[in-house]
N, C-alpha and C. Protein backbone atom coordinates (compact mmCIF):
# COMPACT_ATOMS: atom_id res chain seq x y z
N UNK A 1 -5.60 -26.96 7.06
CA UNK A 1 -4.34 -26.39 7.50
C UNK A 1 -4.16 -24.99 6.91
N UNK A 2 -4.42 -24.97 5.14
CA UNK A 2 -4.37 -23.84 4.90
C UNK A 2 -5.19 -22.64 5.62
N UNK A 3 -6.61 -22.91 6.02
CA UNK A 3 -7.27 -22.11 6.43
C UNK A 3 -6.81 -21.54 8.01
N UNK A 4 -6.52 -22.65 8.63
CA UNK A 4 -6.10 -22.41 10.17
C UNK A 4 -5.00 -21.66 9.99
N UNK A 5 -3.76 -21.34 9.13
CA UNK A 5 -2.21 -20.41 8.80
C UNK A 5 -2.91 -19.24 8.80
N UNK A 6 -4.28 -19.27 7.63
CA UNK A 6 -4.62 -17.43 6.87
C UNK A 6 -5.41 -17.71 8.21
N UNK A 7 -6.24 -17.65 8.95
CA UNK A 7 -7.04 -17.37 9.87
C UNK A 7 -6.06 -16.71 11.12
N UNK A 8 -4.87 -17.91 11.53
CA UNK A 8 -4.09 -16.89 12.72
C UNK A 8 -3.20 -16.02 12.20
N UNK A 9 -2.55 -15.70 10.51
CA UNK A 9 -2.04 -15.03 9.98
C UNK A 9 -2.73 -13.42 10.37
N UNK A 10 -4.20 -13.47 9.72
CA UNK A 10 -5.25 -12.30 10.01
C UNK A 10 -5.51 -11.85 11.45
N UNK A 11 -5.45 -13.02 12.09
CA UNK A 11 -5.92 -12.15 13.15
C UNK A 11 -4.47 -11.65 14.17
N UNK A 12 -3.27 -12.28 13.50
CA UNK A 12 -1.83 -11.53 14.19
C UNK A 12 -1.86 -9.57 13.24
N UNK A 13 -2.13 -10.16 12.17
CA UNK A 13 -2.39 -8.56 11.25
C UNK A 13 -3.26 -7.52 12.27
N UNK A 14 -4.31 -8.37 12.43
CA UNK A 14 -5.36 -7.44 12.84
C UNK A 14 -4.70 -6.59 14.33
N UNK A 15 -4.03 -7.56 15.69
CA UNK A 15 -4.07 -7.29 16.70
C UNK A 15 -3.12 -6.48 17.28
N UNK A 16 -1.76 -6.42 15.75
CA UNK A 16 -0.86 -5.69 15.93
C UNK A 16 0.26 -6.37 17.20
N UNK A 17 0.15 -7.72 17.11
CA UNK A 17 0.77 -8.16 18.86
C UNK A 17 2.32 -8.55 17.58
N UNK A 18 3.34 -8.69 18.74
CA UNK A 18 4.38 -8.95 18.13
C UNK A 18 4.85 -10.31 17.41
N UNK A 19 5.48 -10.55 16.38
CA UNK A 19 5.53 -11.72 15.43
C UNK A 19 5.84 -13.51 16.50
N UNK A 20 6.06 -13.42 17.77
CA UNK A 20 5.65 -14.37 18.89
C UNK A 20 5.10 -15.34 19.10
N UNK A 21 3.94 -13.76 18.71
CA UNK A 21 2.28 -14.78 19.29
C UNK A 21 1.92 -15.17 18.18
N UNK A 22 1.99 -15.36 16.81
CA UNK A 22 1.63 -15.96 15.68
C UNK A 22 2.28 -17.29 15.63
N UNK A 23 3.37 -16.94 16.01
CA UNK A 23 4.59 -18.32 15.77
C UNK A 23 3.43 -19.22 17.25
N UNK A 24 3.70 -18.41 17.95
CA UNK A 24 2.64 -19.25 19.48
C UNK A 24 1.47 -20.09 18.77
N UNK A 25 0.42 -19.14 18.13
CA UNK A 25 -0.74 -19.65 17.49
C UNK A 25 -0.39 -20.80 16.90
N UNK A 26 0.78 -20.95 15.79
CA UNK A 26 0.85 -21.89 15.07
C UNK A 26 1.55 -22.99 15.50
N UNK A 27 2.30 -23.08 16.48
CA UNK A 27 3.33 -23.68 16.99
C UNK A 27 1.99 -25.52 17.81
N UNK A 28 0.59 -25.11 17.97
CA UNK A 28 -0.08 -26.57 17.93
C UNK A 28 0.03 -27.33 16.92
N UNK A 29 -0.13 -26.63 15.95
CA UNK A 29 -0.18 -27.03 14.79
C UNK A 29 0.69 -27.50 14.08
N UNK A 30 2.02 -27.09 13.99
CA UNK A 30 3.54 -27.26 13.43
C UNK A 30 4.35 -27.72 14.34
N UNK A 31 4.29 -27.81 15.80
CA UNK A 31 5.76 -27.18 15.97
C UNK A 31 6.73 -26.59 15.95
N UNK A 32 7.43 -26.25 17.01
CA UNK A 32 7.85 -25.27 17.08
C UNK A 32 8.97 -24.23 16.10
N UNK A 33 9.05 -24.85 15.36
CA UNK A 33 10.66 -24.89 14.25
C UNK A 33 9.74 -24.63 12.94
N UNK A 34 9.09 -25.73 12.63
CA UNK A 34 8.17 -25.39 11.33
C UNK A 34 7.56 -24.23 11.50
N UNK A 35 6.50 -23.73 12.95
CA UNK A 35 5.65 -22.66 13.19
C UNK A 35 6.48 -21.31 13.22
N UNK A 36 8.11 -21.48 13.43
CA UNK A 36 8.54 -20.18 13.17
C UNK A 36 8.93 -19.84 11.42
N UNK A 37 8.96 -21.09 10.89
CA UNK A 37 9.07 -20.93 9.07
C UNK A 37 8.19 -20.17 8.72
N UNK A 38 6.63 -21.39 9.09
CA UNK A 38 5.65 -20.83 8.59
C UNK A 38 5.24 -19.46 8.70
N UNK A 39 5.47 -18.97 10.14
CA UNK A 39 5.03 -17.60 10.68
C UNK A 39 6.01 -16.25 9.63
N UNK A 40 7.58 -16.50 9.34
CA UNK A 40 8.28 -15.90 8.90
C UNK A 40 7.76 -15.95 7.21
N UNK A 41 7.58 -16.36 6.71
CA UNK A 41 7.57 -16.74 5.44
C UNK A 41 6.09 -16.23 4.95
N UNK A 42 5.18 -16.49 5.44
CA UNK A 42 3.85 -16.40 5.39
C UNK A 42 3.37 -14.74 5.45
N UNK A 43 4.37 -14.39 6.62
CA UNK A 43 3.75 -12.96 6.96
C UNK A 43 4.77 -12.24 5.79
N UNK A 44 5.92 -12.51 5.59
CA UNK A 44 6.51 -11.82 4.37
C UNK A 44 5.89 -11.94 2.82
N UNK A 45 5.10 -12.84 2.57
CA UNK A 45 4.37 -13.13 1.36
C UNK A 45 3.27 -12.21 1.57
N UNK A 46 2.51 -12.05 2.55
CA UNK A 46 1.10 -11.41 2.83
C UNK A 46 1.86 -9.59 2.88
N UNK A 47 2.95 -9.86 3.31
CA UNK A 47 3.11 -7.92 3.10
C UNK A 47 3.87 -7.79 2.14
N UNK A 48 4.52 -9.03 0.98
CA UNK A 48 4.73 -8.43 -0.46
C UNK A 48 3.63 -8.29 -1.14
N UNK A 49 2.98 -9.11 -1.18
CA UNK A 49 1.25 -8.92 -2.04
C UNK A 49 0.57 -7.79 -1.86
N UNK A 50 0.59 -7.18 -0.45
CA UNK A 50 -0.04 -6.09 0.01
C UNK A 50 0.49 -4.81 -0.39
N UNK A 51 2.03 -5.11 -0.66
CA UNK A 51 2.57 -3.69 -1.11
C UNK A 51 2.28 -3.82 -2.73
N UNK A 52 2.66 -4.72 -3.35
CA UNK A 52 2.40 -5.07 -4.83
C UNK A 52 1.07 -4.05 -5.13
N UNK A 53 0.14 -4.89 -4.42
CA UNK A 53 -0.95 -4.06 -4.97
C UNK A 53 -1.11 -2.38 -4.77
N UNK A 54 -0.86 -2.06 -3.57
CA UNK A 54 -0.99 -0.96 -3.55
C UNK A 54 -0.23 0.01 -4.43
N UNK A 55 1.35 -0.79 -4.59
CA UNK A 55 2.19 -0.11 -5.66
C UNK A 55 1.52 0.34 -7.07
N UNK A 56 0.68 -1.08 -7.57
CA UNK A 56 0.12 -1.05 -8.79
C UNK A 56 -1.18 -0.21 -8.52
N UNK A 57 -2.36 0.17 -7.65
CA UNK A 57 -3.39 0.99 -7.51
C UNK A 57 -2.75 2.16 -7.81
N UNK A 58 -1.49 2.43 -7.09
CA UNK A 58 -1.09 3.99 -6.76
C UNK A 58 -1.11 4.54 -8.63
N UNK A 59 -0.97 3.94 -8.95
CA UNK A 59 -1.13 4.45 -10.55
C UNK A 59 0.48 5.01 -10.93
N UNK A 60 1.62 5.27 -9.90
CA UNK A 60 2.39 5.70 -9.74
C UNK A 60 3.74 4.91 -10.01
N UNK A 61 3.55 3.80 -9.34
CA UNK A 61 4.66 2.80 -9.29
C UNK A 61 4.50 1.60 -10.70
N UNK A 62 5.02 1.28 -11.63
CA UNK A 62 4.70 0.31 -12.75
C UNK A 62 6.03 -0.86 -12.41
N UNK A 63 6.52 -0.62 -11.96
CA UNK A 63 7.68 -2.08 -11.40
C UNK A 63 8.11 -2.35 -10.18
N UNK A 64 8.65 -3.57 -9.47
CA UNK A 64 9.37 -3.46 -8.39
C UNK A 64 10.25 -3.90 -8.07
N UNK A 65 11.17 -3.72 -7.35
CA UNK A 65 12.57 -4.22 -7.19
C UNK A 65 12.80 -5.21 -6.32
N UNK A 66 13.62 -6.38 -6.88
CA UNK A 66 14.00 -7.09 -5.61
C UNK A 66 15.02 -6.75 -4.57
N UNK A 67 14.78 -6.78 -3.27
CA UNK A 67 16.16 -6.55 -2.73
C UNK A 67 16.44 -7.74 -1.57
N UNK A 68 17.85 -8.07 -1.25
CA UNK A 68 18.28 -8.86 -0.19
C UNK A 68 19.24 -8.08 0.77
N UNK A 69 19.15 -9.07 1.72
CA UNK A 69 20.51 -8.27 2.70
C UNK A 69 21.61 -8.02 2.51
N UNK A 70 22.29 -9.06 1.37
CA UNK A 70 23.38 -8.88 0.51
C UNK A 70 24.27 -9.48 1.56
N UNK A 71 24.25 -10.08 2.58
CA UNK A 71 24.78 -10.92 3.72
C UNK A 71 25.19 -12.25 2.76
N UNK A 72 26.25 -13.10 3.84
CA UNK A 72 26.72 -14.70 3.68
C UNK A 72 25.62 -15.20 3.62
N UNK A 73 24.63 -15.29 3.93
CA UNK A 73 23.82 -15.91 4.19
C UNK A 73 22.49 -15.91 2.88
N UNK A 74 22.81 -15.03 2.32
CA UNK A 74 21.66 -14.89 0.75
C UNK A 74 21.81 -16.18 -0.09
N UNK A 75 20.70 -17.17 -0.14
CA UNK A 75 20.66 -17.58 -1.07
C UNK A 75 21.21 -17.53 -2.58
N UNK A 76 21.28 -18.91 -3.61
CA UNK A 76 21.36 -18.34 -5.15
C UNK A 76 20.14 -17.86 -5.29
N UNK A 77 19.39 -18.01 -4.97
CA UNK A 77 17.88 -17.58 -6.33
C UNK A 77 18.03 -16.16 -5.73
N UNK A 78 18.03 -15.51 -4.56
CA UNK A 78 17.67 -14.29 -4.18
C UNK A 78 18.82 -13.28 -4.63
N UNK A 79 20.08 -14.11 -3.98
CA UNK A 79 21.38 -12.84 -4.99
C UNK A 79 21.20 -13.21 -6.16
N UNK A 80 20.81 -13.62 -6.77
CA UNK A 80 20.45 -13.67 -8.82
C UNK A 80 19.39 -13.07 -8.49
N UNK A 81 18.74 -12.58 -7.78
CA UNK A 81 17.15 -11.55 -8.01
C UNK A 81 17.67 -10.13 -7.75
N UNK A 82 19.19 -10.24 -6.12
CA UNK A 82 18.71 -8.60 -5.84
C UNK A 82 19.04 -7.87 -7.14
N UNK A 83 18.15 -6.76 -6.90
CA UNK A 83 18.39 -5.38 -7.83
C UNK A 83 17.38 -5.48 -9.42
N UNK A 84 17.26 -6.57 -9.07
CA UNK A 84 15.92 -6.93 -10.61
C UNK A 84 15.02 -6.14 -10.69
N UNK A 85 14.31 -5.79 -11.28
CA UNK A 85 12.52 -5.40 -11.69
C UNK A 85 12.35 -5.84 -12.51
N UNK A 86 10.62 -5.48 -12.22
CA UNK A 86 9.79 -6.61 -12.94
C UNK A 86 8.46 -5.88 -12.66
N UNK A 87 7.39 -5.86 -13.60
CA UNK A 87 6.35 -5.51 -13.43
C UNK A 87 5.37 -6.18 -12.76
N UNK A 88 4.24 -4.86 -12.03
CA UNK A 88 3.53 -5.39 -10.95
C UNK A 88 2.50 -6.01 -10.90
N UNK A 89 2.65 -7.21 -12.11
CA UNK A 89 1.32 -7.99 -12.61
C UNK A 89 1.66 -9.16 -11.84
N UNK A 90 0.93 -9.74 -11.02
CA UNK A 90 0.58 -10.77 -10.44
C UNK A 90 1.08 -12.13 -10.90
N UNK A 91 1.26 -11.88 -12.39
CA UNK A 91 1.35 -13.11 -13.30
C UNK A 91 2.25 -13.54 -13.70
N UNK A 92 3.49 -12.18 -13.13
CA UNK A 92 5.10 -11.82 -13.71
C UNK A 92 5.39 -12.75 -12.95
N UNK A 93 6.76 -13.71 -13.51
CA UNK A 93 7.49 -14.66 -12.52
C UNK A 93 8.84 -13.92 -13.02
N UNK A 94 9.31 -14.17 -11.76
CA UNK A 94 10.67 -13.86 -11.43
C UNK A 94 11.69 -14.51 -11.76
N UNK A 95 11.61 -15.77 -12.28
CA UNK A 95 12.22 -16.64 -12.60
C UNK A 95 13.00 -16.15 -13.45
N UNK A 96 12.44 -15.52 -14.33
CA UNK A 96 13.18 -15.15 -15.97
C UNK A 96 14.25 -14.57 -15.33
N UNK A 97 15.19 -14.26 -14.86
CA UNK A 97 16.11 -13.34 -14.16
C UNK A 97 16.99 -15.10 -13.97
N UNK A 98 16.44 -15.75 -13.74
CA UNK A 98 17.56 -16.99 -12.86
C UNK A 98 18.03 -17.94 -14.05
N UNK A 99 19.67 -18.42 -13.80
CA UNK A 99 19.69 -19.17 -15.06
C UNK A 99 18.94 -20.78 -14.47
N UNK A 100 19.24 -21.23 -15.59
CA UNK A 100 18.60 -22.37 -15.95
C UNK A 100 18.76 -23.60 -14.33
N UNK A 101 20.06 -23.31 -14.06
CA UNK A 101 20.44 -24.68 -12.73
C UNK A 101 19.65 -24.44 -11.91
N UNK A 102 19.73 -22.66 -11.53
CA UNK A 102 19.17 -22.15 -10.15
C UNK A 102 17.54 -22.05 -10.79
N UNK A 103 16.92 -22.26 -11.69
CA UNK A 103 15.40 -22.13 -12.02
C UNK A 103 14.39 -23.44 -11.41
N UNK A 104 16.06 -24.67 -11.38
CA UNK A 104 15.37 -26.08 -10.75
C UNK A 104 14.87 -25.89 -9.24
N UNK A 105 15.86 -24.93 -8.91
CA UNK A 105 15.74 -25.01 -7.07
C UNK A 105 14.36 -24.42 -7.04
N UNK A 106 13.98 -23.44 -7.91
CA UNK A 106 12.36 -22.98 -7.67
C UNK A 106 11.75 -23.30 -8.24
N UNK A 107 10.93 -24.52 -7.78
CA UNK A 107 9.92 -25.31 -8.70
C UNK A 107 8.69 -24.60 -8.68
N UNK A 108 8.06 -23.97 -8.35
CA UNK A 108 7.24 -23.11 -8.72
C UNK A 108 7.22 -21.69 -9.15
N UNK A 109 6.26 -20.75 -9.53
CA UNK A 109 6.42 -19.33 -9.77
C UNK A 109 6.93 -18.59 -9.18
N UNK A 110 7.71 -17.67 -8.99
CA UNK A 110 8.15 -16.47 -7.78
C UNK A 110 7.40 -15.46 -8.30
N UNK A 111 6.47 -14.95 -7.76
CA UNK A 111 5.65 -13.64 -8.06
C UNK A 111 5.95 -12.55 -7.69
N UNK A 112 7.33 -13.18 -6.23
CA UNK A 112 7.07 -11.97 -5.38
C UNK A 112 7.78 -12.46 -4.16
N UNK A 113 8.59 -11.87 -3.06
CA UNK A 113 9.16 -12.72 -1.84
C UNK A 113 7.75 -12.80 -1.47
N UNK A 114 8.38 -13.75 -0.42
CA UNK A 114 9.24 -14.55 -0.12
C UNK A 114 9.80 -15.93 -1.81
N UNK A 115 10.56 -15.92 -2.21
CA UNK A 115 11.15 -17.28 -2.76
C UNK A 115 10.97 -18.46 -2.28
N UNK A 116 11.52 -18.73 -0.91
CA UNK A 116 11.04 -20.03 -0.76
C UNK A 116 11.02 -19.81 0.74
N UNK A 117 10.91 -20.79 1.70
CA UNK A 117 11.00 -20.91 3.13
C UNK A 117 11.84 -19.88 3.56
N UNK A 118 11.29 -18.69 4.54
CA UNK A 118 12.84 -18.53 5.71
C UNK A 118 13.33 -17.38 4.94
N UNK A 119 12.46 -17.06 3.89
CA UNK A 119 13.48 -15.99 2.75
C UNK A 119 13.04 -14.56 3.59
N UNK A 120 14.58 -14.09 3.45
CA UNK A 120 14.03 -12.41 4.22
C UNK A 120 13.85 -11.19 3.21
N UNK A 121 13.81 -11.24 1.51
CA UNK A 121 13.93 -10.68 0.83
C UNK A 121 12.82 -10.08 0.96
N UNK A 122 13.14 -8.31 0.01
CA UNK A 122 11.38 -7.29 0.16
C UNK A 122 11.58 -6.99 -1.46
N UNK A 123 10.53 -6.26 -1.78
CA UNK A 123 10.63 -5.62 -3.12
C UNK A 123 10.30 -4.23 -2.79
N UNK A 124 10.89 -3.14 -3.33
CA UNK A 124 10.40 -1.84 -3.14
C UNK A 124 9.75 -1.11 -4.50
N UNK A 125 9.12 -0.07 -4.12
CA UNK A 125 8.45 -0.08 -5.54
C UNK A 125 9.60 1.19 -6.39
N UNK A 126 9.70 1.13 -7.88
CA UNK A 126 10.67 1.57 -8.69
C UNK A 126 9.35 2.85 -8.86
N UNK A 127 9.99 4.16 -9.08
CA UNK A 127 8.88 4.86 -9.67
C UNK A 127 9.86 5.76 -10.89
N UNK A 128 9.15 5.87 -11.81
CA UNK A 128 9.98 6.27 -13.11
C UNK A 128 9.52 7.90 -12.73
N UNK A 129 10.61 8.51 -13.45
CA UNK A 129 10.49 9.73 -13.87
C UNK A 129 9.98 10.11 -15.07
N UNK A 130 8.75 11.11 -15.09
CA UNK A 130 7.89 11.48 -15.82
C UNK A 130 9.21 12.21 -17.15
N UNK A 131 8.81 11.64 -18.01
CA UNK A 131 9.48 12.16 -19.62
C UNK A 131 8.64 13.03 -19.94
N UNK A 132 9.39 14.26 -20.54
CA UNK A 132 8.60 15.35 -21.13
C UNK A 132 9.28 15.85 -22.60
C-alpha cells in the first residue's frame, strides 16, 4: 500500500496534472473519501519535506515557521503551532510547542505538516538577519 501511495504520489509530481487525478489514481485503492485524505495529506507532507530541505541546503534559512489559515476550522495542535519555529533538522519535533493534553492527540512525531490527516498547514522558511 505504502509503495502503490509514493508510486502514484511521484508520478502526479512528475506529470504536473491537477490534484484529481491522484485522488482518481488512489480512489481503487481507498475509496473515494479516504483517497481524497490520502491524496491531500500525502502531497502536503512530500512538499513540506521538499521545502525543509531545500531551506536547510540553501545554507541561508536555519528555521521554519509554522503557519495555519487561522480560520474556525484550525485544529488545537496546529493553532498551538501557528507562528512557532523550529530548526530544520529532520529530527526536531514539534511537539515541544504543545501542552501536555494536546501532545496526546499527536501520537507520533510532527517533523513538519502535515500534523495529522486533512491538515492544510505550510511552514515557511525564517531567514535571520546577518549580525555585524
Amino acid at each position: 500500500t505504502q509503495r502503490g501511495v509514493g508510486q502514484a504520489i511521484s508520478r502526479w509530481v512528475n506529470n504536473g496534472e491537477p490534484l484529481e487525478s491522484l485522488i482518481d489514481d488512489l480512489t481503487p485503492m481507498f475509496g473515494r473519501q479516504r483517497a481524497e485524505s490520502i491524496a491531500a495529506t500525502e502531497v502536503t507532507r512530500a512538499f513540506a519535506e521538499g521545502n525543509r530541505i531545500t531551506y536547510q541546503e540553501s545554507g541561508v534559512v536555519l528555521r521554519w515557521e509554522w503557519r495555519t489559515a487561522q480560520d474556525e476550522i484550525v485544529c488545537p495542535i496546529c493553532g498551538t503551532l501557528n507562528g512557532k519555529a523550529l530548526g530544520l533538522e529532520s529530527s526536531n519535533d514539534w511537539r515541544g510547542y504543545l501542552p501536555d493534553e494536546i501532545i496526546r492527540m499527536a501520537k507520533k512525531p510532527i517533523n513538519g505538516p502535515p500534523a495529522h490527516p486533512n491538515c492544510r498547514c505550510w511552514a515557511v522558511p525564517v531567514v535571520e538577519e546577518a549580525r555585524q
